[in-house]
Each structure stands twice: as structure tokens, then as C-alpha cells.
C-alpha atoms as a PDB file:
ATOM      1  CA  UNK A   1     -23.193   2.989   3.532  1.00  0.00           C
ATOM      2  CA  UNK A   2     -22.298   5.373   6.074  1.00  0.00           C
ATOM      3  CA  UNK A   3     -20.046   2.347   7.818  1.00  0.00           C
ATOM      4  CA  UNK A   4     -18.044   3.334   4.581  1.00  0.00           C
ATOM      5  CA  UNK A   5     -16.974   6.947   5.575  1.00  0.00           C
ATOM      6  CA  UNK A   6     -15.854   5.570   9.609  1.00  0.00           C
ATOM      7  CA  UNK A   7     -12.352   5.228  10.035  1.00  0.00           C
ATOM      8  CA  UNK A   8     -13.010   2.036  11.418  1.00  0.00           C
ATOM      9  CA  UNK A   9     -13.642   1.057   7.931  1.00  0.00           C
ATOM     10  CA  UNK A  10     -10.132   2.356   6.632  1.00  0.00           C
ATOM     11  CA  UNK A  11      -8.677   0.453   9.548  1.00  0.00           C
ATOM     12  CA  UNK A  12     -10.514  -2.674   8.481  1.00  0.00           C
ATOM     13  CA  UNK A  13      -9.738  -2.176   4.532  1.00  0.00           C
ATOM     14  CA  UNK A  14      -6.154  -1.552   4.853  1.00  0.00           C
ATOM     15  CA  UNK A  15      -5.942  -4.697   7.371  1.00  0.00           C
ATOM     16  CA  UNK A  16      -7.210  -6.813   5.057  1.00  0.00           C
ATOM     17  CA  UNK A  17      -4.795  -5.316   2.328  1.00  0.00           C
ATOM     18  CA  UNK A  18      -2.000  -6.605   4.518  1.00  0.00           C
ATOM     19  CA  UNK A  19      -3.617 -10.105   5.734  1.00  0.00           C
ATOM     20  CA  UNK A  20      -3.682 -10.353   1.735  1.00  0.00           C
ATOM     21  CA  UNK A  21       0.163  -9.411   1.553  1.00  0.00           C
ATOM     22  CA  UNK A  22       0.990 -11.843   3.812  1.00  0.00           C
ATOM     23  CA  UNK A  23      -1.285 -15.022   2.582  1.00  0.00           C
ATOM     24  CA  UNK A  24       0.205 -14.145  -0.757  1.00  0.00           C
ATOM     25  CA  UNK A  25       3.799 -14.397   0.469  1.00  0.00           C
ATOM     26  CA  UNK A  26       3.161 -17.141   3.033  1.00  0.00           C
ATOM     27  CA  UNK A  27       0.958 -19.362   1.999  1.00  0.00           C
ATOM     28  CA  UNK A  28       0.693 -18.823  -1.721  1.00  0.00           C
ATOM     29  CA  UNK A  29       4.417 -18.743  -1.846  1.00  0.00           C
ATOM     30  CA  UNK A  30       4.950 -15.584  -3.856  1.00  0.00           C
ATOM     31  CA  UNK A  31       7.924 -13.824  -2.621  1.00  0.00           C
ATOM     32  CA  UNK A  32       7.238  -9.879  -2.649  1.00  0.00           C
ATOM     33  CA  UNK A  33       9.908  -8.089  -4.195  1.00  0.00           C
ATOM     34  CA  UNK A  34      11.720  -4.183  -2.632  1.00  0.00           C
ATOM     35  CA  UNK A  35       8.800  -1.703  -4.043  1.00  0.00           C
ATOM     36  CA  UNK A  36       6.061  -4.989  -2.543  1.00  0.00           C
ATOM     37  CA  UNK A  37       7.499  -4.323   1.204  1.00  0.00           C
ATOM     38  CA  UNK A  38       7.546  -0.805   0.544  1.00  0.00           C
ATOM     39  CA  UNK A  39       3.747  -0.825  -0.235  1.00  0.00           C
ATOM     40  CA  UNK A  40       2.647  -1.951   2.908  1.00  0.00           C
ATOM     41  CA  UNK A  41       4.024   0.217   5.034  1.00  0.00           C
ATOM     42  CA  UNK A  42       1.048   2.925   3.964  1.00  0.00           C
ATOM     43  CA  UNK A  43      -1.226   0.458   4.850  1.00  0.00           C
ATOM     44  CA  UNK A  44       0.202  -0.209   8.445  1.00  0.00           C
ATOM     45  CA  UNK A  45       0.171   3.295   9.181  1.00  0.00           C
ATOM     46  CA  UNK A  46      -3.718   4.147   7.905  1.00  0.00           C
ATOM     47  CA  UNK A  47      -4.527   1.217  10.209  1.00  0.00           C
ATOM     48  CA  UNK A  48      -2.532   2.565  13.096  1.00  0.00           C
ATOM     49  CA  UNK A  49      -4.086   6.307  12.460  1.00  0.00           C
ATOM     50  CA  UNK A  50      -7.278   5.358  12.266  1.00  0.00           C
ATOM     51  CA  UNK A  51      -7.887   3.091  14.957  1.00  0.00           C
ATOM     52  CA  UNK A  52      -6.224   6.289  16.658  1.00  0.00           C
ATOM     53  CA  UNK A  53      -8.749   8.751  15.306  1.00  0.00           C
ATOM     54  CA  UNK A  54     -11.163   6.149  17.120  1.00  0.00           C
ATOM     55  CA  UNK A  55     -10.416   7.491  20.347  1.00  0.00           C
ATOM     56  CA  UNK A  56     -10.946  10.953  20.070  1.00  0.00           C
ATOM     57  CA  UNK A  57     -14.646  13.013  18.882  1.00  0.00           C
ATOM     58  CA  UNK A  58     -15.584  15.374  16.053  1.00  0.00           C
ATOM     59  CA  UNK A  59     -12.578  17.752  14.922  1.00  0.00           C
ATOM     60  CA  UNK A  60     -10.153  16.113  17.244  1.00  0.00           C
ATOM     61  CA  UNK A  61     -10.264  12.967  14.954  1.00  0.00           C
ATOM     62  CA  UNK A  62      -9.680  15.167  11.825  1.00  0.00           C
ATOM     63  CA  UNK A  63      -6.136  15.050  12.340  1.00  0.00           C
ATOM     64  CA  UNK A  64      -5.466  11.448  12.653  1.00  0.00           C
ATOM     65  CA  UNK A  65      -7.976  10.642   9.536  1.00  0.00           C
ATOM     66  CA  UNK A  66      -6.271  13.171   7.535  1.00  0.00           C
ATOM     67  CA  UNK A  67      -2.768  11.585   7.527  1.00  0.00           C
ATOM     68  CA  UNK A  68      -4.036   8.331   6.934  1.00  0.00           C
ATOM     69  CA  UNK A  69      -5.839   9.621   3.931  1.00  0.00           C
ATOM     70  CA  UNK A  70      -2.227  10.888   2.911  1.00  0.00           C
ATOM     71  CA  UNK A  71      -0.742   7.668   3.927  1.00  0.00           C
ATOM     72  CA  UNK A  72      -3.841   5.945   1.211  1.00  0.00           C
ATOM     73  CA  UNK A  73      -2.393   8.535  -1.024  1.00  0.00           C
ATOM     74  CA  UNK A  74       1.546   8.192  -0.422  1.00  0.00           C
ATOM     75  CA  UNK A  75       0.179   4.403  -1.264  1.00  0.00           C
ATOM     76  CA  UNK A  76      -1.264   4.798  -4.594  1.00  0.00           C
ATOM     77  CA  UNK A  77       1.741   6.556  -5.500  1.00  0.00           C
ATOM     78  CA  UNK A  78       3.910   3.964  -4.587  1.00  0.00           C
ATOM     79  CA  UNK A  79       1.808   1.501  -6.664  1.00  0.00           C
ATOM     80  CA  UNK A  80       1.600   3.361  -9.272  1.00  0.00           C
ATOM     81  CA  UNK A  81       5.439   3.792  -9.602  1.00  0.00           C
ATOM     82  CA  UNK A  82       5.364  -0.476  -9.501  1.00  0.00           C
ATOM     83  CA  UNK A  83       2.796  -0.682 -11.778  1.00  0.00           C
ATOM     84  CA  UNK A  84       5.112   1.933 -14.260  1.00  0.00           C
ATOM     85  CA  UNK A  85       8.149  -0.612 -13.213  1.00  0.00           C
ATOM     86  CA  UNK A  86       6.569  -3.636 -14.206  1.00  0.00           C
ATOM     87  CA  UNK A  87       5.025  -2.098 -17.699  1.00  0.00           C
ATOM     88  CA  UNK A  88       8.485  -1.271 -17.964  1.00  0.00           C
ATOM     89  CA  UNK A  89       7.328   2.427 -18.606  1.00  0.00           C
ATOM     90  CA  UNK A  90      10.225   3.641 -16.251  1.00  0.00           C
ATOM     91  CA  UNK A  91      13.551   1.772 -14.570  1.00  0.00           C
ATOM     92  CA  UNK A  92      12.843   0.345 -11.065  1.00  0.00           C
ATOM     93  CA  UNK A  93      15.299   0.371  -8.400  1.00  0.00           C
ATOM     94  CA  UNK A  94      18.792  -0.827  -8.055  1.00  0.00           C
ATOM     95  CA  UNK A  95      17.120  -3.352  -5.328  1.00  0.00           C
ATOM     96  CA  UNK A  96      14.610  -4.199  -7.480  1.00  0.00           C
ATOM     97  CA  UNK A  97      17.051  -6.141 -10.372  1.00  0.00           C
ATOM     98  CA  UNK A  98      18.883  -8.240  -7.399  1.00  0.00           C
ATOM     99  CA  UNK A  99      21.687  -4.959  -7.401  1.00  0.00           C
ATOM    100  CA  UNK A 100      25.142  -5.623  -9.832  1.00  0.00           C
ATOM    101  CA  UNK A 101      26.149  -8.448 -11.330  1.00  0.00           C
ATOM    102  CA  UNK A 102      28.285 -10.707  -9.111  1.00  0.00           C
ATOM    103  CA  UNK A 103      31.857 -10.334  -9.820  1.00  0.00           C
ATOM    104  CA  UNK A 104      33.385 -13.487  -8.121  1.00  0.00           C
ATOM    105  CA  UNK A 105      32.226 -17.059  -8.074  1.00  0.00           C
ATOM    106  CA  UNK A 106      32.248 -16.630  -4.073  1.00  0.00           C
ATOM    107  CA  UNK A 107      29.969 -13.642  -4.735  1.00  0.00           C
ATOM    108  CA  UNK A 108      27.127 -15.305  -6.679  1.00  0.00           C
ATOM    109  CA  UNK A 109      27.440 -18.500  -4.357  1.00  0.00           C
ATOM    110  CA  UNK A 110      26.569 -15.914  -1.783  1.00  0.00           C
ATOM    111  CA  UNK A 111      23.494 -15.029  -3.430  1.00  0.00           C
ATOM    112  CA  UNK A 112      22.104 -18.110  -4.571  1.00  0.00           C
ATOM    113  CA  UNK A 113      22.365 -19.439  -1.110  1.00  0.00           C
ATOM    114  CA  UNK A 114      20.151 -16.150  -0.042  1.00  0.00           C
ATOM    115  CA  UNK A 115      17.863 -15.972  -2.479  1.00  0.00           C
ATOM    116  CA  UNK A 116      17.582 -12.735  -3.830  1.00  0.00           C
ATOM    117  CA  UNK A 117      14.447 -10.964  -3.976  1.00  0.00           C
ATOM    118  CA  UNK A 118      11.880 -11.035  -6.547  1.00  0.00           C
ATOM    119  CA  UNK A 119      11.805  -8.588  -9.300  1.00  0.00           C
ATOM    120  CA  UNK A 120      10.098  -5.370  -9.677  1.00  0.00           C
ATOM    121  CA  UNK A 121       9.662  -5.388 -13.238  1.00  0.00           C
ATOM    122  CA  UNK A 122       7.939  -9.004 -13.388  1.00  0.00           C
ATOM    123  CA  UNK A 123       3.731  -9.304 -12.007  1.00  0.00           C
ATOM    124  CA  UNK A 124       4.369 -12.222 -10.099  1.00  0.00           C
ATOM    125  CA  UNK A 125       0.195 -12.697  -9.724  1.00  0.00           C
ATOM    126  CA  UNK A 126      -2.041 -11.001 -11.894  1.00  0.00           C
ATOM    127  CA  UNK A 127      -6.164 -10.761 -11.957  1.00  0.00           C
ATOM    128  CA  UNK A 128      -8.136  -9.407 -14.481  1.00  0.00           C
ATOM    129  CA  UNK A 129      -5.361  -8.118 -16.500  1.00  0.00           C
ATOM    130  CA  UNK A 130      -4.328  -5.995 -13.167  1.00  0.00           C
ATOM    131  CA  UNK A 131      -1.119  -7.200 -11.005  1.00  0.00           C
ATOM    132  CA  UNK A 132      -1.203  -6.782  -7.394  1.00  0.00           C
ATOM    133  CA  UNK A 133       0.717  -3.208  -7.440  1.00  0.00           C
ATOM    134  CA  UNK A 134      -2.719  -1.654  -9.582  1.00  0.00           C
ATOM    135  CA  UNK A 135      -4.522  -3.924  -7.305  1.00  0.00           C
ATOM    136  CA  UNK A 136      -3.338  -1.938  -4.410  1.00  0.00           C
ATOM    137  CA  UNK A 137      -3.467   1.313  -6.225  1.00  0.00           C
ATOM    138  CA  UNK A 138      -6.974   0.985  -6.385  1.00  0.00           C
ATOM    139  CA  UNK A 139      -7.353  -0.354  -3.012  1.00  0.00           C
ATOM    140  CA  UNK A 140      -5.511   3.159  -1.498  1.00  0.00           C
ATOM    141  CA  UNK A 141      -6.984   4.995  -3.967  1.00  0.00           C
ATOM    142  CA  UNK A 142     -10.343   3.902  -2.587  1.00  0.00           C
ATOM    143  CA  UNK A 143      -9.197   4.774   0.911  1.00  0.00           C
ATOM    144  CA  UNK A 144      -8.240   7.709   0.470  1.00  0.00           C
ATOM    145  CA  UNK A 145     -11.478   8.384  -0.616  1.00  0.00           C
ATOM    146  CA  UNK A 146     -12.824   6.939   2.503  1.00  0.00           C
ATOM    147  CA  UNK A 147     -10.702   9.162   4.314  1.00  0.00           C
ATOM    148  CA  UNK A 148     -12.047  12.051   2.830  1.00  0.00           C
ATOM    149  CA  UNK A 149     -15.717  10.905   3.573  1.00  0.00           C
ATOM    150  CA  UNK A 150     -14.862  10.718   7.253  1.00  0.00           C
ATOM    151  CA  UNK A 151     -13.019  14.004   7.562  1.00  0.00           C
ATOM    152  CA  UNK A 152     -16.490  15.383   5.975  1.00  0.00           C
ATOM    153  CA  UNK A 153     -18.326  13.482   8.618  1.00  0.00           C
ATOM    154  CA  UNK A 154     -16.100  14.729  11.185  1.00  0.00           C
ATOM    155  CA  UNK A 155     -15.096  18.728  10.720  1.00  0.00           C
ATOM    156  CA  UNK A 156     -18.541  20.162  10.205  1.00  0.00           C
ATOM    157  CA  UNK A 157     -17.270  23.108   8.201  1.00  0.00           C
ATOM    158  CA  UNK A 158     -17.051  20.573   5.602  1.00  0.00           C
ATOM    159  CA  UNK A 159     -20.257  19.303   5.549  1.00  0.00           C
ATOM    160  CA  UNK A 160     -21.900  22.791   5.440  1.00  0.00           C
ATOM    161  CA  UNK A 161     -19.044  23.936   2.230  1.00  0.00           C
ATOM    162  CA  UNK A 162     -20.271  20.310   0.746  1.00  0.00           C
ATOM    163  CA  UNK A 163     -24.013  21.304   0.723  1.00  0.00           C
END
């Protein structure tokens, strides 16, 4: 259990987030759409700041933990707003409809030929009633919570407030 509060274990989780992006994309053939891409980016930088926070002791690693634990949060917000796209509870992006209409027949031969992106507002995969955007929102939510276990393990003026 205490594996669960290291930051080699955010590291790990948001790793496997993106090895899970990418086997989606690439080898289940599900093309991410603009607010997808966007979603990863949190997850490359908790892996980056916590394998960081691996190289320095005690307080000195409180630094590096805590941004990624704002990165896990910066995440679930950014799933969250996806998940409120694809409900339809809110409009997405301009990117995320494939932008304007196209005006010209050279125009929309321009865009079939390079495939626009998927939509924002459609789950493309789904599991237990969940699409990959709550998936994820769970998955950073759960992070950040990991994050916050391992600044607790590492500032001990935390521990002794927690007790």
C-alpha cells in the first residue's frame, strides 16, 4: 500500500494512461479527437515531475510532486469538460466539430483527403456506461490523490497536522 503514495507510482499510473492512449489510437484504430490530445498532455507532465521528484529527498521532492498533483488535477478538469461535451451538457470547441462548413467543392475535397478529426461530442469507446474522457477523469482524479499521499509522506509538517 505504501508503493501507492511514491511518486514512482504516479509516474507508472499516468504511463500507463498514455500507453492506453496510444494502443487505443494505434492499434485499436480509434482516432482521438482535439480535447483527446489535449488530455494527455497532464499525463506526460505528472510522469516527467515525478520521475523528477525521484531524484531529490524529503521536502526537496515536495515541489516536483506538488505540480504533478496539479497537473492530475488540471487533468480531471479537462476530462470533465469532455465528458460535459460529449453529454452534450455544454458546446465543445470550434476544433472539436471539424471547424466551418466548407464553402467550396475544392475546400471539402481538401478535407476529405485529410481526414478530419474525430468529434468531441461523440464516445468513440465506452465501458461500463463511462467513455474514455470519465475514464481518465477518474484515473487523474486518483492521482491526484496519490500525489497528495506522497507530499504527506514527504513534508513532515504534514504528517504531524494529519495525526
Amino acid at each position: 500500500m505504501r508503493f501507492l503514495v511514491h511518486p514512482a507510482a504516479l509516474a507508472a499510473g499516468s504511463l500507463a494512461a498514455l500507453a492506453a492512449a496510444f494502443a487505443f489510437q494505434h492499434l485499436g484504430g480509434l482516432e482521438p479527437c482535439p480535447l483527446c490530445i489535449w488530455q494527455r498532455w497532464p499525463h506526460l507532465a505528472i510522469a516527467l515531475l515525478a520521475v523528477v521528484s525521484l531524484g531529490f529527498r524529503g521536502t526537496a521532492a515536495a515541489v516536483p510532486v506538488g505540480l504533478a498533483g496539479l497537473a492530475a488535477l488540471a487533468g480531471a478538469g479537462l476530462a470533465g469538460f469532455h465528458v460535459g461535451v460529449e453529454q452534450q451538457w455544454w458546446a465543445g470547441l470550434e476544433a472539436c466539430a471539424g471547424g466551418p462548413p466548407a464553402e467550396t467543392v475544392a475546400e471539402l475535397r481538401e478535407r476529405l483527403l485529410n481526414a478530419a478529426p474525430a468529434r468531441c461530442d461523440e464516445a468513440a469507446w465506452s465501458f461500463l456506461g463511462l467513455s474514455m474522457a470519465a475514464w481518465n477523469g477518474l484515473l487523474s482524479l486518483a492521482l491526484a490523490g496519490m500525489a497528495a499521499g506522497a507530499l504527506r509522506r514527504k513534508v513532515p509538517a504534514m504528517r504531524s497536522r494529519a495525526a
